[in-house]
N, C-alpha and C. Protein backbone atom coordinates (compact mmCIF):
# COMPACT_ATOMS: atom_id res chain seq x y z
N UNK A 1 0.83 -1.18 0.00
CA UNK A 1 0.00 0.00 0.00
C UNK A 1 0.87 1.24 0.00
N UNK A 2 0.47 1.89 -0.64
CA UNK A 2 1.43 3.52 -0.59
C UNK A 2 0.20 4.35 -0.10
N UNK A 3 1.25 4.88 0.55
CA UNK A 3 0.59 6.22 1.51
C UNK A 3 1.59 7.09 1.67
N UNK A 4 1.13 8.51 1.70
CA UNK A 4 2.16 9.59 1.74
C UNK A 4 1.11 10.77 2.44
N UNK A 5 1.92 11.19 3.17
CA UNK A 5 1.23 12.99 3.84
C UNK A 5 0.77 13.98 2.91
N UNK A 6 -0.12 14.13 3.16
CA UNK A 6 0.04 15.69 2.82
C UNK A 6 -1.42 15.56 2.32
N UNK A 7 -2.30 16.80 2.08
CA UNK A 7 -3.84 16.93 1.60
C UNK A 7 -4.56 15.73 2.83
N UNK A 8 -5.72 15.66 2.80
CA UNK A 8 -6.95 15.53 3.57
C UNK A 8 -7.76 14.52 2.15
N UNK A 9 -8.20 12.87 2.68
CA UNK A 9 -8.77 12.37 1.79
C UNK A 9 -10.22 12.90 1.75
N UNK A 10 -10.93 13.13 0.45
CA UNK A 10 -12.12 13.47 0.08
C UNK A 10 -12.73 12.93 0.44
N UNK A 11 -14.35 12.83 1.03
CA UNK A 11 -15.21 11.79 0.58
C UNK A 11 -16.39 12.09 -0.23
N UNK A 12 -16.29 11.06 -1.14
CA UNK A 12 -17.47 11.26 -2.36
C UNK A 12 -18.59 10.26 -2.29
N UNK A 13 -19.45 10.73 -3.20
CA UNK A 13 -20.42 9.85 -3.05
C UNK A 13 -20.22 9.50 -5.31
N UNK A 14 -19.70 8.07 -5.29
CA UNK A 14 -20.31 7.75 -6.76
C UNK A 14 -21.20 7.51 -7.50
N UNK A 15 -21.41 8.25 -8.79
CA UNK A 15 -22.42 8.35 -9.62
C UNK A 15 -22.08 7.45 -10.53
N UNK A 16 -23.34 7.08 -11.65
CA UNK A 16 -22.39 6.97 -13.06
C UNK A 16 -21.88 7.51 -14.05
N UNK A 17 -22.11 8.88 -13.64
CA UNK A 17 -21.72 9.69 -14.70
C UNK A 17 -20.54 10.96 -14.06
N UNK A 18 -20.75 10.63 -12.55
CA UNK A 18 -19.72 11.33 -11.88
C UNK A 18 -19.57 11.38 -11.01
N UNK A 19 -19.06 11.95 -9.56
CA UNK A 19 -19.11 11.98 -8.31
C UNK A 19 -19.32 13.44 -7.82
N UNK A 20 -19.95 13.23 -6.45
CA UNK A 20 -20.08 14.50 -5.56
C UNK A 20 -19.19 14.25 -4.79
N UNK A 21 -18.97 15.89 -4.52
CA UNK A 21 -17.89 15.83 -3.24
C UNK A 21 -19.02 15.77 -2.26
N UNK A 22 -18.51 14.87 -0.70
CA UNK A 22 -19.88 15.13 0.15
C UNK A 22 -18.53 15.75 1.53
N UNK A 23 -17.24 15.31 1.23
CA UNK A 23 -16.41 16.09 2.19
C UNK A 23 -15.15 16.69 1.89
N UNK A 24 -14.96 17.96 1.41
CA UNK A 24 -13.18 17.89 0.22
C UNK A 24 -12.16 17.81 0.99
N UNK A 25 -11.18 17.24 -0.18
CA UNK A 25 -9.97 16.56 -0.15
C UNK A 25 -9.34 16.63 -1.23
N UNK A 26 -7.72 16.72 -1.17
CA UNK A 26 -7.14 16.42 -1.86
C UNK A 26 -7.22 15.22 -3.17
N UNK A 27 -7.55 14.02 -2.45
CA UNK A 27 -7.62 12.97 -3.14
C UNK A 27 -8.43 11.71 -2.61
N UNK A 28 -8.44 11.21 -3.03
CA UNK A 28 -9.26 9.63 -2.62
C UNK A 28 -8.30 8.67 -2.57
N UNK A 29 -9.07 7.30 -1.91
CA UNK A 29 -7.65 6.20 -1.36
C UNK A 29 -7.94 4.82 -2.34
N UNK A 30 -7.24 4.23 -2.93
CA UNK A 30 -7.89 3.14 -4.30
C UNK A 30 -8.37 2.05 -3.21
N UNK A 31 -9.34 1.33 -3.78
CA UNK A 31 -9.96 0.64 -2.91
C UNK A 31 -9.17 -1.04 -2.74
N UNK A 32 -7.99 -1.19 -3.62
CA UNK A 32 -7.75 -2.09 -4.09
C UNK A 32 -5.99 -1.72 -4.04
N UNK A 33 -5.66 -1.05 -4.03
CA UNK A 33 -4.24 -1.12 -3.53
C UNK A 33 -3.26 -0.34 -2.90
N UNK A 34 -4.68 0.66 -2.57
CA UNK A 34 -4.03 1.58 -1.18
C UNK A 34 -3.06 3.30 -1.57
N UNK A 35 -3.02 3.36 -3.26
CA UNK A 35 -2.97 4.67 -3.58
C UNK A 35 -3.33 5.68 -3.47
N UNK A 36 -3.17 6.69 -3.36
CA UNK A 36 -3.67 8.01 -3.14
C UNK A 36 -3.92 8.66 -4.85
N UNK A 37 -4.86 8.89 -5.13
CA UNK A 37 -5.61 9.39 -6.70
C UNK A 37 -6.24 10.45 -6.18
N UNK A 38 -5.01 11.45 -6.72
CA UNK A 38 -5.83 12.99 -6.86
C UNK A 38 -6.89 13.26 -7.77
N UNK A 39 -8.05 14.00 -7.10
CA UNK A 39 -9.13 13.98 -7.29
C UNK A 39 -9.22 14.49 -9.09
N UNK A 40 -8.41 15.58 -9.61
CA UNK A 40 -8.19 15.35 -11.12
C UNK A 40 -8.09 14.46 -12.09
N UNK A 41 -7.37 13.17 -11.11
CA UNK A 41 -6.94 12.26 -11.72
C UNK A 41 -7.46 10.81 -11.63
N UNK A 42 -8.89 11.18 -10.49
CA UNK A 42 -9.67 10.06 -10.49
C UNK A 42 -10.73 10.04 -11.78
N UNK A 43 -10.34 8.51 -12.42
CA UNK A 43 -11.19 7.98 -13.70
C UNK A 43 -12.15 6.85 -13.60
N UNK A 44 -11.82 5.95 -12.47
CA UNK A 44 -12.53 4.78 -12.30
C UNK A 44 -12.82 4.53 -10.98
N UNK A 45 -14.57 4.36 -10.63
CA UNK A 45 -14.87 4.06 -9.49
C UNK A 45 -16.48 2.57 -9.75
N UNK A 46 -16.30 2.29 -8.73
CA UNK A 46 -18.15 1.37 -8.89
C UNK A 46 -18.87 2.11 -7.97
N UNK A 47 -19.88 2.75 -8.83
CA UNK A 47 -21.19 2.76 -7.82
C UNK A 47 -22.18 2.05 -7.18
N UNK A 48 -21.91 0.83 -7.23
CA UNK A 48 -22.38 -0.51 -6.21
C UNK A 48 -21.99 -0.50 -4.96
N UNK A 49 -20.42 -0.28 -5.00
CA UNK A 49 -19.23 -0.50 -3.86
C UNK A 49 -19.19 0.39 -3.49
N UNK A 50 -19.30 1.61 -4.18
CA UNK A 50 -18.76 3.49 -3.88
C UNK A 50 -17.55 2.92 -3.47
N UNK A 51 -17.10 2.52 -4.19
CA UNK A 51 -15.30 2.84 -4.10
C UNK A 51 -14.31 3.32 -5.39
N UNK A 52 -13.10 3.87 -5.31
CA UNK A 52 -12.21 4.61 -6.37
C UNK A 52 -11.09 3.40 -6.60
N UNK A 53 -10.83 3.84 -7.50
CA UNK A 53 -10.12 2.70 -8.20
C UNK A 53 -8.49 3.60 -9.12
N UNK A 54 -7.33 2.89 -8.78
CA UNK A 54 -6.01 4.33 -9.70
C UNK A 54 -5.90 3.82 -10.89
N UNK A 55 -6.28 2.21 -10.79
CA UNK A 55 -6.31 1.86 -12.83
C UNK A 55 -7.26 1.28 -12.96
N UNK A 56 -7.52 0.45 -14.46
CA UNK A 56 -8.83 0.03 -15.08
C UNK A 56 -8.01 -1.54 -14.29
N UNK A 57 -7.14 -1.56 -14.88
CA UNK A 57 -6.82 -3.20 -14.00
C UNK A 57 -6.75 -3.34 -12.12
N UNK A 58 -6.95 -2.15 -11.70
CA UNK A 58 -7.75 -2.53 -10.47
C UNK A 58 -8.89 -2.50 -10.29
N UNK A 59 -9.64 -1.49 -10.65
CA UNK A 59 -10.71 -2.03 -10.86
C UNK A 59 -11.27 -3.37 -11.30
N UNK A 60 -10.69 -3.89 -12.68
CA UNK A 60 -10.86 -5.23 -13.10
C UNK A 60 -10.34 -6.26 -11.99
N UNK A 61 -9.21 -5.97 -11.28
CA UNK A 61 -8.94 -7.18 -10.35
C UNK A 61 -10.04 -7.22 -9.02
N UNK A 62 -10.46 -5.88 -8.64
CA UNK A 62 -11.67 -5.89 -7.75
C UNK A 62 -13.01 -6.56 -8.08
N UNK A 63 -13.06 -6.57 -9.49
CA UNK A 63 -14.33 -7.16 -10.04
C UNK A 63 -14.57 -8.70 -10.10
N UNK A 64 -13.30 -8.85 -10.74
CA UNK A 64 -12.94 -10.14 -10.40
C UNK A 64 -12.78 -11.06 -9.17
N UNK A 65 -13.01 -10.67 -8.12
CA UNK A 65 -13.24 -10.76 -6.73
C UNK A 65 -11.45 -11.35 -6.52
N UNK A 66 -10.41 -10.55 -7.15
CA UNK A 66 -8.87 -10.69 -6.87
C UNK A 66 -8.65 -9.96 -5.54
N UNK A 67 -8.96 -9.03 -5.21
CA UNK A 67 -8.64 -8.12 -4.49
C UNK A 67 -9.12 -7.94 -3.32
């Protein structure tokens, strides 16, 4: 897992077409391998799980019940 200081994690609520901020933050935490994904740079989340995801292959390994 990587973790580093600095910024305050967001919390969102996921859509499918996008997310709300419901608390701001710098960034969000991947649900699947513990990255920090600045909120610019978040692309992939499930709105089933409401969780963020830093690639399409984590996401895919979360789906896959890998993770």
């Amino acid at each position: 897992m990587l973790m580093s200081s600095g910024g305050t994690a967001a919390q969102l609520v996921y859509g499918p077409n996008g997310f709300r901020v419901m608390r701001p933050g710098s960034h969000v935490i991947c649900a699947v391998t513990g990255e920090l994904i600045p909120l610019e740079e978040l692309r992939y989340w499930s709105v089933e799980r409401q969780e963020a995801y830093a690639s399409p292959q984590a996401a895919t390994r979360r789906m896959l019940g890998e993770a």
